[in-house]
Protein backbone atom coordinates (compact mmCIF):
# COMPACT_ATOMS: atom_id res chain seq x y z
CA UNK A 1 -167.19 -121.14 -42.91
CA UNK A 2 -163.58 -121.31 -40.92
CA UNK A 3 -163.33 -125.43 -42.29
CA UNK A 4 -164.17 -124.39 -46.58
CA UNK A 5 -162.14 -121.80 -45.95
CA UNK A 6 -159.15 -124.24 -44.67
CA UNK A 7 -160.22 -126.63 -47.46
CA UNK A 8 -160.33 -123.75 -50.48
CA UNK A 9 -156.44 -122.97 -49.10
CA UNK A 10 -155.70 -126.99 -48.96
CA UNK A 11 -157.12 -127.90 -52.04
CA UNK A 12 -154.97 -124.56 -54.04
CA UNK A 13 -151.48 -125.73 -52.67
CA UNK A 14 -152.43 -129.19 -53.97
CA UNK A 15 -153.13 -128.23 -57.09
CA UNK A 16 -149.90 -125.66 -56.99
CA UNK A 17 -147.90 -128.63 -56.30
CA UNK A 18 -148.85 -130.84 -58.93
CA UNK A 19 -147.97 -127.75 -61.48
CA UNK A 20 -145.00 -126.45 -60.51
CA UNK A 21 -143.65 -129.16 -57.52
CA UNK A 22 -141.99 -131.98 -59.89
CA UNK A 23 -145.53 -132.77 -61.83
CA UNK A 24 -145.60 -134.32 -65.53
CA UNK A 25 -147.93 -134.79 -67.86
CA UNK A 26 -148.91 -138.44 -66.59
CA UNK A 27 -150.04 -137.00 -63.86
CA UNK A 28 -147.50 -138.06 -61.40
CA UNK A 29 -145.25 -136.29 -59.23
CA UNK A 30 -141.81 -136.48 -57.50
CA UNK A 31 -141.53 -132.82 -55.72
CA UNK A 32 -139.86 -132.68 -52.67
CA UNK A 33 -143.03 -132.63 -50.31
CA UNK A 34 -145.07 -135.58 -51.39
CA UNK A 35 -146.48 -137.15 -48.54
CA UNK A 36 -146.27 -134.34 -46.31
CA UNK A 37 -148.74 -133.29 -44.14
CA UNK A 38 -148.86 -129.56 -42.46
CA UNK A 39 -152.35 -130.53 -41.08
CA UNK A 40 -151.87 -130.35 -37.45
CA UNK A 41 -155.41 -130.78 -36.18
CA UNK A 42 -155.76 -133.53 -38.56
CA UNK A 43 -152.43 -135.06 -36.94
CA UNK A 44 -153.54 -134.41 -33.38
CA UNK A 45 -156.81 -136.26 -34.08
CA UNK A 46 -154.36 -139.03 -35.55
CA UNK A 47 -155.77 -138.77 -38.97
CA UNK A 48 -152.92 -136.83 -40.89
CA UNK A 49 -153.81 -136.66 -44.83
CA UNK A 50 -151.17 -135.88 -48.07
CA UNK A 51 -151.68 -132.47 -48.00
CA UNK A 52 -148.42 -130.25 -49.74
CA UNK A 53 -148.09 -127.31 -47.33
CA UNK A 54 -144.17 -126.11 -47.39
CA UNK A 55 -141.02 -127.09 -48.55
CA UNK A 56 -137.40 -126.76 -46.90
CA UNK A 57 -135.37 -124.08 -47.22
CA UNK A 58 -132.07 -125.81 -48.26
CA UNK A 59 -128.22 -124.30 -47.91
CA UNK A 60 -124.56 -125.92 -49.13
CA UNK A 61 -121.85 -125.47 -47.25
CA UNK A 62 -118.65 -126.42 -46.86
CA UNK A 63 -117.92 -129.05 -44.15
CA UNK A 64 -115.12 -129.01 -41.49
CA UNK A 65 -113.05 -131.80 -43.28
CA UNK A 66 -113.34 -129.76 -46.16
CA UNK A 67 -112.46 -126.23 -43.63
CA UNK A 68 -109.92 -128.05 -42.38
CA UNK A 69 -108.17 -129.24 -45.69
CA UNK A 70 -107.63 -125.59 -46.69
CA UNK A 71 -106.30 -124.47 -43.77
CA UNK A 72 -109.98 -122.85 -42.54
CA UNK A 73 -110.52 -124.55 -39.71
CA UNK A 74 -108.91 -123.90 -36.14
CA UNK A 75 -109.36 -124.12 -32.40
CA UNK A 76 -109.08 -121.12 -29.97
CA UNK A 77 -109.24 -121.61 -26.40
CA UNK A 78 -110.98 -119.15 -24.91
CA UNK A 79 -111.82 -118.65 -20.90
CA UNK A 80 -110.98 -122.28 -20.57
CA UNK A 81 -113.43 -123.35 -23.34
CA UNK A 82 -112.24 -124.44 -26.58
CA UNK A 83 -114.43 -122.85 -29.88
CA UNK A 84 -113.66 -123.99 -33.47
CA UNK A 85 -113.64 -121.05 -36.03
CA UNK A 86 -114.47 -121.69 -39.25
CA UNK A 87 -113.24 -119.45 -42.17
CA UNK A 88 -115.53 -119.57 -44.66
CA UNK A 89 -114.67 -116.51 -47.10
CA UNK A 90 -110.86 -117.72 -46.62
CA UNK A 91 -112.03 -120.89 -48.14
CA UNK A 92 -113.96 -119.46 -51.00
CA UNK A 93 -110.76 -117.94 -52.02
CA UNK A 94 -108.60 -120.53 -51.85
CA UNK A 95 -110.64 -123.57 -52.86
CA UNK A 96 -111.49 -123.12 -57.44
CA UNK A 97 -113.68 -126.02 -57.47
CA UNK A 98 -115.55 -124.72 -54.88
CA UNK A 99 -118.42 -122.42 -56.55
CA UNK A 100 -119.08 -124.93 -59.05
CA UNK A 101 -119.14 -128.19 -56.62
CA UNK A 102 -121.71 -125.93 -54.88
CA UNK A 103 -123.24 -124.96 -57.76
CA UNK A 104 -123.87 -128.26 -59.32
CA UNK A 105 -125.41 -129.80 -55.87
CA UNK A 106 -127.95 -126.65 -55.61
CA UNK A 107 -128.73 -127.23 -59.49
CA UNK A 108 -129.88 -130.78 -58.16
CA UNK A 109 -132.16 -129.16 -55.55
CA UNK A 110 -133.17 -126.28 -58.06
CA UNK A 111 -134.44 -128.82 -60.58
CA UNK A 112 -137.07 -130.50 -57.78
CA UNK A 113 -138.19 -126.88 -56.49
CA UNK A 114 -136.59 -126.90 -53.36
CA UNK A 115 -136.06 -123.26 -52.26
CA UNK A 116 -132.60 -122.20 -52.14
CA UNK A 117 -130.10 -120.04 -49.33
CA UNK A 118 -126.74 -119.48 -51.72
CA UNK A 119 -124.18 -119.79 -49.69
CA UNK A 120 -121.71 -117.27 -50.95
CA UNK A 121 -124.89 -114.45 -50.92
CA UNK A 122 -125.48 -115.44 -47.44
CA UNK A 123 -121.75 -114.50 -46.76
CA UNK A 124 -122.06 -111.76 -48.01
CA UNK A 125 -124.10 -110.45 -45.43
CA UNK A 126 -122.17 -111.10 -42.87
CA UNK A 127 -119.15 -108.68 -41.61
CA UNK A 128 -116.25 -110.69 -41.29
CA UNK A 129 -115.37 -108.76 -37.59
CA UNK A 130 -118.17 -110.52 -36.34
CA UNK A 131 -116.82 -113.83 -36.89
CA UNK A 132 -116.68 -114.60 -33.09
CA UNK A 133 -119.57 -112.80 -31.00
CA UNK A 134 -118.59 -112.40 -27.54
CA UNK A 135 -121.52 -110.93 -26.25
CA UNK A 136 -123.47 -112.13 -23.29
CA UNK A 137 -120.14 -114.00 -22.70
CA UNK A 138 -120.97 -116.71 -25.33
CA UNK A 139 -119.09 -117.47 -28.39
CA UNK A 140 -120.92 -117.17 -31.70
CA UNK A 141 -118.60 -119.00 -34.67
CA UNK A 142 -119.53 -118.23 -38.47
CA UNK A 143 -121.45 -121.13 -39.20
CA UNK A 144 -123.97 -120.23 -36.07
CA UNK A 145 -124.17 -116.70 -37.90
CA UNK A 146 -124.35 -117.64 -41.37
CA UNK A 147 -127.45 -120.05 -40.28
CA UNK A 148 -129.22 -117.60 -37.95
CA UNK A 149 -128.69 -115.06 -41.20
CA UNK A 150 -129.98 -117.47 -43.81
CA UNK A 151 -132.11 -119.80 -41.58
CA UNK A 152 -132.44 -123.00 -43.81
CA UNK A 153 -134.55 -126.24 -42.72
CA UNK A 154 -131.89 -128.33 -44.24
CA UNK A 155 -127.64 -127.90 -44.56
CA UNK A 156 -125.75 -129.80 -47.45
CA UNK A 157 -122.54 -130.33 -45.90
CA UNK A 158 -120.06 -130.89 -48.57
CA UNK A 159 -116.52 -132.77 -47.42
CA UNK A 160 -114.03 -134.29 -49.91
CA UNK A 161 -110.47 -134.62 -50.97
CA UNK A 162 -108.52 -135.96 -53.63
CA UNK A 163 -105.38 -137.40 -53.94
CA UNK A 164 -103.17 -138.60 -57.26
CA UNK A 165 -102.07 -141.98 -58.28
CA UNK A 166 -98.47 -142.58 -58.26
CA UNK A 167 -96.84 -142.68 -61.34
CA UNK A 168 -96.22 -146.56 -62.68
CA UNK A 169 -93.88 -147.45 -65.02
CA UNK A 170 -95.11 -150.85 -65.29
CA UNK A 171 -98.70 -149.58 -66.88
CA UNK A 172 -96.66 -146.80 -68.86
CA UNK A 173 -98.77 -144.39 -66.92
CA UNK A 174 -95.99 -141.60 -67.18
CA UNK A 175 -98.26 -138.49 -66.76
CA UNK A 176 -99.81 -137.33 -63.47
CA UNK A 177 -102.12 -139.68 -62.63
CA UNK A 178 -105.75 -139.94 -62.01
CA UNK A 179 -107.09 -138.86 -58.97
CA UNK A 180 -108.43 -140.70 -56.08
CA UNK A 181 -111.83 -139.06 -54.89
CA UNK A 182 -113.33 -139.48 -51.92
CA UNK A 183 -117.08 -137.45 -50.78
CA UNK A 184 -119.36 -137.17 -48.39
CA UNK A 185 -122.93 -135.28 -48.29
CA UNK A 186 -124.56 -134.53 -44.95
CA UNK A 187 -128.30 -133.10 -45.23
CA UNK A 188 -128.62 -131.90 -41.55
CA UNK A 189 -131.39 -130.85 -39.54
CA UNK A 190 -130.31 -126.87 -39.31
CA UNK A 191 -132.27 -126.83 -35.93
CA UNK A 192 -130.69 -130.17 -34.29
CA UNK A 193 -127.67 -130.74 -36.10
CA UNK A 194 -129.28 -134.27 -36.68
CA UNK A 195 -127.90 -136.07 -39.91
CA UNK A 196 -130.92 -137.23 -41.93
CA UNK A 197 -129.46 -138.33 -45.50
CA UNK A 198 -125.97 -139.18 -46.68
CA UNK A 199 -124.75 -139.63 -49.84
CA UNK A 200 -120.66 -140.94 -49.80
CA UNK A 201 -118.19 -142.29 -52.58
CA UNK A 202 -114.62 -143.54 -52.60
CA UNK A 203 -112.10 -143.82 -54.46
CA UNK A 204 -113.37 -142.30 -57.37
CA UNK A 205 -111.02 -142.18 -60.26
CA UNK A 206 -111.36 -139.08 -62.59
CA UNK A 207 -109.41 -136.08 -63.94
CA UNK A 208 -111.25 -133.47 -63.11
CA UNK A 209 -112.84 -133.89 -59.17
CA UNK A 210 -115.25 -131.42 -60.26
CA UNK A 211 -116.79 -133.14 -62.92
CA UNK A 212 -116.23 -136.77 -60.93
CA UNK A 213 -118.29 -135.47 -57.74
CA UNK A 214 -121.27 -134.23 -60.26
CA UNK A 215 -121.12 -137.35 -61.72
CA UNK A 216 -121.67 -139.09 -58.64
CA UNK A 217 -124.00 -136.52 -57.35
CA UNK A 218 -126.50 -136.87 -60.17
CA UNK A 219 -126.23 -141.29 -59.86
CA UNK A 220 -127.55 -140.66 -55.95
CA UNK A 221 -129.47 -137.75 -55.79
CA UNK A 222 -132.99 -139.14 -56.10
CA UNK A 223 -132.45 -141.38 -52.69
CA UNK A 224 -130.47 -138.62 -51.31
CA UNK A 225 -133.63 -136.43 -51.74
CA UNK A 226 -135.91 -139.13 -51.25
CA UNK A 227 -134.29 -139.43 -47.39
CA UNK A 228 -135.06 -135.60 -47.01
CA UNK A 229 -138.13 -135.84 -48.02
CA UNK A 230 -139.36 -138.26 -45.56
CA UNK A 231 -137.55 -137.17 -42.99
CA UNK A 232 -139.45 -133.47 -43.42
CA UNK A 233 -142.64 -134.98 -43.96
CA UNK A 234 -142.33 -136.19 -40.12
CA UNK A 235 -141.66 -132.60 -39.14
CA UNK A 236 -144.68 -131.02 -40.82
CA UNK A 237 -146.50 -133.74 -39.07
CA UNK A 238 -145.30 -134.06 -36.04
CA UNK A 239 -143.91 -130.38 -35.64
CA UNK A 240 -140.30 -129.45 -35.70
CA UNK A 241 -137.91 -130.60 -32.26
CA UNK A 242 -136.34 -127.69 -30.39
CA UNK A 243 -134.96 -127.20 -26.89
CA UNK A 244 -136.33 -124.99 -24.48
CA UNK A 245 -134.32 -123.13 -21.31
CA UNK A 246 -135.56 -120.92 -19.02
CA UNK A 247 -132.78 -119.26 -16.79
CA UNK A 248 -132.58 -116.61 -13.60
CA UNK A 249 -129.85 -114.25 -14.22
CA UNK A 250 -127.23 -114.29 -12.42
CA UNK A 251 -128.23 -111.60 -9.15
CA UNK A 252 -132.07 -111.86 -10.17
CA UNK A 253 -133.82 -112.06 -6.74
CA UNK A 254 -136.39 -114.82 -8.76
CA UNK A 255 -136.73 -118.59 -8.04
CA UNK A 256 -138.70 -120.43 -10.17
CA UNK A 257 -140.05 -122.53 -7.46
CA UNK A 258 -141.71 -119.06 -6.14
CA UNK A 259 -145.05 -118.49 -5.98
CA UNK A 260 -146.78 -116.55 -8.95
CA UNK A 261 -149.35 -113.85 -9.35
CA UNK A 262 -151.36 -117.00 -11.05
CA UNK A 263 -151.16 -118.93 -8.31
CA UNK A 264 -149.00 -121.56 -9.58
CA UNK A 265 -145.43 -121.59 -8.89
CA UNK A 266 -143.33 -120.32 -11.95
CA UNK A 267 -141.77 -123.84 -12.84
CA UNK A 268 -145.28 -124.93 -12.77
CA UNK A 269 -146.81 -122.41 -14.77
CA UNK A 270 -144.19 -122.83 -17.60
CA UNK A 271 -144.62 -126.50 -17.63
CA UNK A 272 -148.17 -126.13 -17.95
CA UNK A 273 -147.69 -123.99 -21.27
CA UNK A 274 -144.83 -126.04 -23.04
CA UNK A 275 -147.15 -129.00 -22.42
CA UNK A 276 -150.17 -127.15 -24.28
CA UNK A 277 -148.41 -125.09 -26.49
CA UNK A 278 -146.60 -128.76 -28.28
CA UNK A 279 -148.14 -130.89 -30.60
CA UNK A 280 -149.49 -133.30 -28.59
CA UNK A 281 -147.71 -132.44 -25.41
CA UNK A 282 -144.46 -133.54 -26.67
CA UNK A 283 -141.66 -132.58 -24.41
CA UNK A 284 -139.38 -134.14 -21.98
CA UNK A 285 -138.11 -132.22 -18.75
CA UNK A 286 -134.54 -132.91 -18.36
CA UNK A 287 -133.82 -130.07 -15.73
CA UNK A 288 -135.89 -128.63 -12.87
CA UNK A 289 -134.38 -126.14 -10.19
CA UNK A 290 -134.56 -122.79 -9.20
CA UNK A 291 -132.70 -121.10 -11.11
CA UNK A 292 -133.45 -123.15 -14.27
CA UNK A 293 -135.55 -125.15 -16.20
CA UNK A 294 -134.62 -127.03 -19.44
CA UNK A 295 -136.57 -129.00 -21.85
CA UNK A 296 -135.37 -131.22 -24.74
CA UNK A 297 -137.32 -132.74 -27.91
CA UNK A 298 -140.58 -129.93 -27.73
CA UNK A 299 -142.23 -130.52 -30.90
CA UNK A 300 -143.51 -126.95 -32.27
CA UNK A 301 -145.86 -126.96 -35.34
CA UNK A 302 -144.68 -125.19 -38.33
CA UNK A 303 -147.88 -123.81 -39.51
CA UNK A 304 -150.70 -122.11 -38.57
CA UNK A 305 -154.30 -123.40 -39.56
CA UNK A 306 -155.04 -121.18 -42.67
CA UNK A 307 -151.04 -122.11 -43.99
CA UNK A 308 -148.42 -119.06 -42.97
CA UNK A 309 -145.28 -119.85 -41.17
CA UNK A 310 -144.85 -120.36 -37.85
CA UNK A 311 -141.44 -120.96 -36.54
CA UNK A 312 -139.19 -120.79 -33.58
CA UNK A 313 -138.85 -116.99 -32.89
CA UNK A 314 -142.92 -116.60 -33.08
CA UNK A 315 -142.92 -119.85 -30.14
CA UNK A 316 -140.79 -117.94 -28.73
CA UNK A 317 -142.31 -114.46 -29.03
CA UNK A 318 -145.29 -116.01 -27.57
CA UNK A 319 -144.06 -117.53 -24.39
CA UNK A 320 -142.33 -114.74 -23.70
CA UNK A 321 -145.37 -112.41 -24.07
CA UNK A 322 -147.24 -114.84 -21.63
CA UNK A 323 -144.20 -114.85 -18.98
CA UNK A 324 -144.01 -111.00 -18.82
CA UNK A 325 -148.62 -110.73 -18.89
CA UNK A 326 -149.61 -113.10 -17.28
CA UNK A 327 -146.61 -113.49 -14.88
CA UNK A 328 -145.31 -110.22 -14.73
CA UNK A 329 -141.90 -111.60 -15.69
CA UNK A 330 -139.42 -109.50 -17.41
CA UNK A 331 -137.42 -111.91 -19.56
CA UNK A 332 -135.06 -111.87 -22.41
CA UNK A 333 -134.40 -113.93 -25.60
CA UNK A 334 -130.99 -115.28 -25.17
CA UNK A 335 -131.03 -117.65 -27.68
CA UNK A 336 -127.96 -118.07 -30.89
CA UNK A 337 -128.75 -121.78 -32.09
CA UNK A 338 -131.45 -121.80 -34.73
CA UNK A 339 -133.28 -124.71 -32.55
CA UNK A 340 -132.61 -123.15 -29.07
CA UNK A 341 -134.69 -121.28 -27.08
CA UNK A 342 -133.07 -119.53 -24.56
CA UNK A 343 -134.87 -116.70 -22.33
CA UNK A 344 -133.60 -115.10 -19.00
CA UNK A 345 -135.38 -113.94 -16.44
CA UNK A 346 -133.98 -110.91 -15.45
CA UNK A 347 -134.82 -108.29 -11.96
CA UNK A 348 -137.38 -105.59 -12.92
């Protein structure tokens, strides 16, 4: 009953991607998540089929080239640790092309279905006090809060500039000049940071930079997309790549090398659950000692087997669940990065 009741839900998305997911009337389709599988039994048994589960949330931004062209972008040092701040409603203010540069790359993503975080709403939501987050004695910059607000798969980081042509007398060119455009577009992995598709140009010569970028933007978008596509197929597959820390706070009377009520010491005990709670196992242990452990490239799926979300904060939600019942641990979630796990184990 469990399996038709999988394939009912399987066989519905496929047919609600083929209507609304880049279909025509040949029959054919170019949405964004052809190819993908969100099977992850049918992975783990290493027979993964085309199934369309879930798309990526996508977000443009502004990148730090951009920031930093407008006068955006600085350093503070802070406690002996440098932290870049990034003024992002500053920009929107001073940058006009900026809403419709934006505009015109999420149009591009609009017209293949991929759901959209707007960037200026997203601001919005934020209070500009909060900027720089000092609690727990870590820095949290705008871009950290604008993606744990708006929590996109995928960032479209947007960096360009323009300069004009010097006038020339010998082509009678006694006006201002075209301009010389250069862009970049970065689709990042919002949980990495890891660059998966870029589209660049230079030297563009145009007028107008706004209509020159769309211009471009339109000649290279299908690879562009094409790149991001393929590159989320593997994560619906193979389950999205996060890190994973467990740390003693600082005065906890807790080593993780201790015995547990389980038998097990702690270190041991945690292992044991990253290592069953990945898609197939996949972890690597890069720190082990008493007071921490830290894991890098855990694979976590991204669905559950009848099709609703699961993400970091429910992997999270569960190990910590297990830590405090079945260890009688009492830990807390730490974590500001989107793909960090963080908890801290903390005295009773």
């Amino acid at each position: 009953m469990k399996t038709n009741k999988i394939l009912s839900f399987v066989s519905a998305l496929m047919l609600l991607a083929m209507t609304s997911c880049g279909g025509n009337q040949n029959g054919t389709t170019n949405g964004l998540a052809d190819g993908a599988s969100g099977n992850m039994e049918a992975y783990e048994n290493s027979d993964v089929n085309a199934v369309v589960q879930a798309l990526p949330q996508i977000m443009v931004i502004p990148g730090d080239q951009t920031l930093q062209n407008f006068k955006c972008l600085k350093t503070e040092r802070v406690s002996g640790r440098d932290y870049i701040l990034r003024d992002y409603r500053n920009y929107m203010l001073k940058d006009d092309r900026a809403r419709r540069i934006i505009s015109a790359i999420q149009d591009a993503f609009n017209s293949q279905n991929y759901p959209l975080n707007d960037f200026e709403q997203t601001l919005k939501q934020l209070d500009t006090q909060e900027a720089t987050d000092m609690a727990d004695g870590l820095d949290k910059d705008a871009k950290t809060m604008l993606l744990t607000v708006a929590q996109p798969d995928i960032i479209i980081e947007l960096n360009y500039d323009t300069s004009r042509d010097k006038m020339s007398l010998t082509s009678h060119n006694y006006g201002k000049g075209e301009k010389n455009i250069s862009f970049t577009l970065n689709a990042l992995d919002a949980y990495t940071n890891k660059v998966v598709a870029t589209m660049t140009a230079s030297n563009i010569k145009g007028e107008s930079t706004t209509e020159a970028i769309q211009a471009e933007i339109s000649k290279n978008m299908p690879q562009f997309q094409s790149d991001i596509q393929k590159y989320f197929s593997d994560i619906l597959s193979r389950g999205r790549d996060v890190t994973v820390r467990i740390a003693v706070a600082k005065g906890c009377n807790v080593d993780l090398s201790d015995e547990s009520i389980e038998g097990d010491t702690y270190a041991d005990w945690i292992v044991d659950f990253i290592k069953t709670h990945t898609v197939k196992g996949a972890y690597k242990l890069q720190r082990n000692t008493d007071k921490e452990l830290y894991f890098v490239n855990c694979r976590i799926k991204l669905l559950n087997e009848d099709g609703t979300q699961y993400g970091v904060y429910d992997w999270t939600r569960d190990l910590a669940k297990n830590l405090r019942k079945n260890l009688g641990l009492k830990v807390t979630n730490k974590a500001q990065g989107l793909g960090e796990i963080l908890l801290v184990v903390e005295n009773q």
